[in-house]
Protein backbone atom coordinates (compact mmCIF):
# COMPACT_ATOMS: atom_id res chain seq x y z
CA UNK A 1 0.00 0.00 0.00
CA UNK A 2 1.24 3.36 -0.95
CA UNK A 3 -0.27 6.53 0.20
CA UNK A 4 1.03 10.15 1.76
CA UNK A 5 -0.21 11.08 5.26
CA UNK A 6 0.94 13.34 7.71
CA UNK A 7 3.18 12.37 10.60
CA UNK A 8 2.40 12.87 14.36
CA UNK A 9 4.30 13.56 17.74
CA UNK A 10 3.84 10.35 19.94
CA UNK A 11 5.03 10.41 23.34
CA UNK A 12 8.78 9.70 24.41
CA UNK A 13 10.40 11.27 20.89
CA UNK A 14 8.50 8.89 18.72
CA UNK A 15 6.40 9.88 15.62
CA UNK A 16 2.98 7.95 14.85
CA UNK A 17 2.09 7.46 11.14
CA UNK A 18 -1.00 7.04 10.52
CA UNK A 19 -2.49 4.69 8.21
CA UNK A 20 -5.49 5.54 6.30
CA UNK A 21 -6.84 1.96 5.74
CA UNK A 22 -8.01 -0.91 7.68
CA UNK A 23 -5.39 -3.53 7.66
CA UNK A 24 -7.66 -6.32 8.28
CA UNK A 25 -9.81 -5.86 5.23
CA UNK A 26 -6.90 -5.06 3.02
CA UNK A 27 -4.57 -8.49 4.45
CA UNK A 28 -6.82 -10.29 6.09
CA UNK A 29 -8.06 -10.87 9.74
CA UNK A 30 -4.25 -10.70 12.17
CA UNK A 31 -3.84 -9.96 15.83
CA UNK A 32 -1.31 -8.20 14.60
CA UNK A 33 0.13 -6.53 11.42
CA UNK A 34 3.95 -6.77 11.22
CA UNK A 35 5.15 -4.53 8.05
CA UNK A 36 7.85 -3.48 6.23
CA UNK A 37 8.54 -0.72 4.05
CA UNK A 38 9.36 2.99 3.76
CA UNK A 39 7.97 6.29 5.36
CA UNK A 40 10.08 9.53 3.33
CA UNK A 41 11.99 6.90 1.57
CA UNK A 42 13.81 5.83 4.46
CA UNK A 43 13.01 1.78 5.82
CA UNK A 44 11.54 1.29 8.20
CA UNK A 45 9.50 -2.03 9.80
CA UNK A 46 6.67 -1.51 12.61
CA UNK A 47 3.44 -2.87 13.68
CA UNK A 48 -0.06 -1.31 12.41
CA UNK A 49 -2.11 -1.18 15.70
CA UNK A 50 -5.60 0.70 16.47
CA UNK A 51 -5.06 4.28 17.38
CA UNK A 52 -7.75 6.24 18.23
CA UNK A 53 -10.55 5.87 15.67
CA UNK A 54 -7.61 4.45 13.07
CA UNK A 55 -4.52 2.81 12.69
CA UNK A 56 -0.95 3.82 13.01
CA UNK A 57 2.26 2.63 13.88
CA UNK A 58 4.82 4.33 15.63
CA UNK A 59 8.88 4.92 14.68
CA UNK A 60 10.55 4.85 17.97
CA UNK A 61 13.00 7.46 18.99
CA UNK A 62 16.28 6.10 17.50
CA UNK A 63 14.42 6.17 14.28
CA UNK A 64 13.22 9.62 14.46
CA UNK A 65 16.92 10.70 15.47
CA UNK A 66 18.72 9.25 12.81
CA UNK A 67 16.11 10.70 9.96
CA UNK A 68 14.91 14.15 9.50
CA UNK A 69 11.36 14.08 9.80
CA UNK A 70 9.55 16.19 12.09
CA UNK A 71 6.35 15.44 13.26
CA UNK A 72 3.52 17.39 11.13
CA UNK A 73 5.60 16.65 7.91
CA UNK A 74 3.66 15.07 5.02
CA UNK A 75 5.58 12.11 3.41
CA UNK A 76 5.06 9.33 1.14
CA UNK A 77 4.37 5.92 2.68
CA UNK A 78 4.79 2.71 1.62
CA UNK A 79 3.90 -0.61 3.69
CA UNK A 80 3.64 -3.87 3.09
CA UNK A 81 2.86 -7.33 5.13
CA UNK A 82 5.81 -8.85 6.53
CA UNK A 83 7.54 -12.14 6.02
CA UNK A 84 5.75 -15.40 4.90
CA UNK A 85 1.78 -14.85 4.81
CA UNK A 86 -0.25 -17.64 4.24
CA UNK A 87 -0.77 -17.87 0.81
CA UNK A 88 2.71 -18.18 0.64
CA UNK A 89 2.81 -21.84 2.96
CA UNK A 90 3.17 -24.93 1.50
CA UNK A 91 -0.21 -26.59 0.83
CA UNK A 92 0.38 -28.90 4.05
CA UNK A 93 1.38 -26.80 6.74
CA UNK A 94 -1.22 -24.02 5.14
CA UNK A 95 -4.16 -27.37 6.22
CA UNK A 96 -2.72 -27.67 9.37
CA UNK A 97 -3.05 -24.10 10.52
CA UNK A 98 -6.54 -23.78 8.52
CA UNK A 99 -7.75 -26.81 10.63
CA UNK A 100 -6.58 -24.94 13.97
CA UNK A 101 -7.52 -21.86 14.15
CA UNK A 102 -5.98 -20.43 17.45
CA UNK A 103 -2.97 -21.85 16.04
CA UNK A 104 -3.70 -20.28 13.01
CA UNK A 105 -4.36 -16.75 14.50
CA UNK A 106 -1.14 -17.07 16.49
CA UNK A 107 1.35 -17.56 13.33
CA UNK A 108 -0.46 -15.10 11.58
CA UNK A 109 0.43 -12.74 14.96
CA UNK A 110 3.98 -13.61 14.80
CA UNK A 111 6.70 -11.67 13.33
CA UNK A 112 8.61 -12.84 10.40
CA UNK A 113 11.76 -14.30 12.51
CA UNK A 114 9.77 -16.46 14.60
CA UNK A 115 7.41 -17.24 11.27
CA UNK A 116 10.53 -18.33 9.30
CA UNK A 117 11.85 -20.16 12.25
CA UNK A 118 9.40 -22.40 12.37
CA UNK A 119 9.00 -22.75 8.47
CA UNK A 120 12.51 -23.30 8.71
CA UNK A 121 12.47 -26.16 10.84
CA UNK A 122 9.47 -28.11 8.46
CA UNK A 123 11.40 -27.44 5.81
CA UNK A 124 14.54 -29.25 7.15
CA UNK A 125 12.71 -32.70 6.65
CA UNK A 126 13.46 -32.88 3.24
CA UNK A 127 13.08 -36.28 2.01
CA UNK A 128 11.58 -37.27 5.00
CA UNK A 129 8.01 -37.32 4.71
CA UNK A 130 6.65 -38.82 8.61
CA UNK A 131 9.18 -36.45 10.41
CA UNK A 132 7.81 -32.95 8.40
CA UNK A 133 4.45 -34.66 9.73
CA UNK A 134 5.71 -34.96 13.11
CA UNK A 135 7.21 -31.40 13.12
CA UNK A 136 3.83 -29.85 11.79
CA UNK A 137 1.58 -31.15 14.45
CA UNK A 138 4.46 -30.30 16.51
CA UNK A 139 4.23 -26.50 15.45
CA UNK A 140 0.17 -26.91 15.58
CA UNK A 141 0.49 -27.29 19.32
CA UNK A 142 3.44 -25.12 19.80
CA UNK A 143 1.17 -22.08 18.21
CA UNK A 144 -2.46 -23.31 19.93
CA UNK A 145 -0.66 -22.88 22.99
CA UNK A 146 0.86 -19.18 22.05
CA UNK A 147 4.47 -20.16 22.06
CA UNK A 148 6.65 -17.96 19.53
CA UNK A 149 9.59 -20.15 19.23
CA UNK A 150 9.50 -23.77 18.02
CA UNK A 151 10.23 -26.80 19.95
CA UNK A 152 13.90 -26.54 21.21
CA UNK A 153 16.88 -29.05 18.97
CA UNK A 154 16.59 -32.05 21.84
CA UNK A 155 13.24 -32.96 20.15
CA UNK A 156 14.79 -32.64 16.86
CA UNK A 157 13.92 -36.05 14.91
């Protein structure tokens, strides 16, 4: 999504951008929406979150110091989701989430580092078929029970 909008003072030397869109309608449902992108050309990577009667996410201090925005400038934004969505999961692991959907819900809370972790780790089964099985239902429960990071290497098959 690309769009201008005027940046905000937020509290402790932050700036809040605000985004003119609701990201649930445009990406689907999420607990929350980790992006990436740029605000005045610059990167950046955030999380949209309700503010006020909107959304907005926020550049944190170190941010605002080492770029030259000030708040009540108008800028160009662009944003888009964040690491593996999941239209981009393999067919399987896509079914397992779809047929749990706290677990579902979950992943598609989690930022890209713990996403691609676990993706990761299913993917390491390469050639064999009854451990990626294993690790999915392993991940399943892992993310049903709101854990970020997957099962630790001593359960490793």
């Amino acid at each position: 999504m690309e769009y201008e909008v005027r940046v905000v003072a937020a509290p402790r030397g932050r700036l809040l951008v605000p985004v003119p869109f609701d990201p649930a309608k445009e990406w689907g449902a999420k607990p929350r929406h980790h992006v990436s992108g740029t605000v005045g050309g610059r990167r950046v990577r955030g999380v949209i979150e309700p503010v006020g009667e909107g959304y907005g996410f926020t550049l944190g201090a170190a941010w605002v110091r080492d770029n030259p925005i000030e708040p009540g400038t108008t800028v160009r934004v662009s944003v888009r989701p964040e690491g593996p969505q999941r239209d981009d999961l393999a067919p399987d692991v896509a079914a397992a989430l779809a047929a749990n959907p706290a677990a579902g819900a979950f992943f598609d809370g989690l930022a890209q580092f713990y996403r691609r972790g676990y993706l990761r780790w299913i993917d390491g089964t390469k050639g064999r078929p009854e451990v990626r099985a294993e690790r999915i239902a392993a991940t399943v429960e892992h993310l049903a029970a709101s854990r970020k990071e997957r099962p630790k290497p001593e359960s490793d098959s």
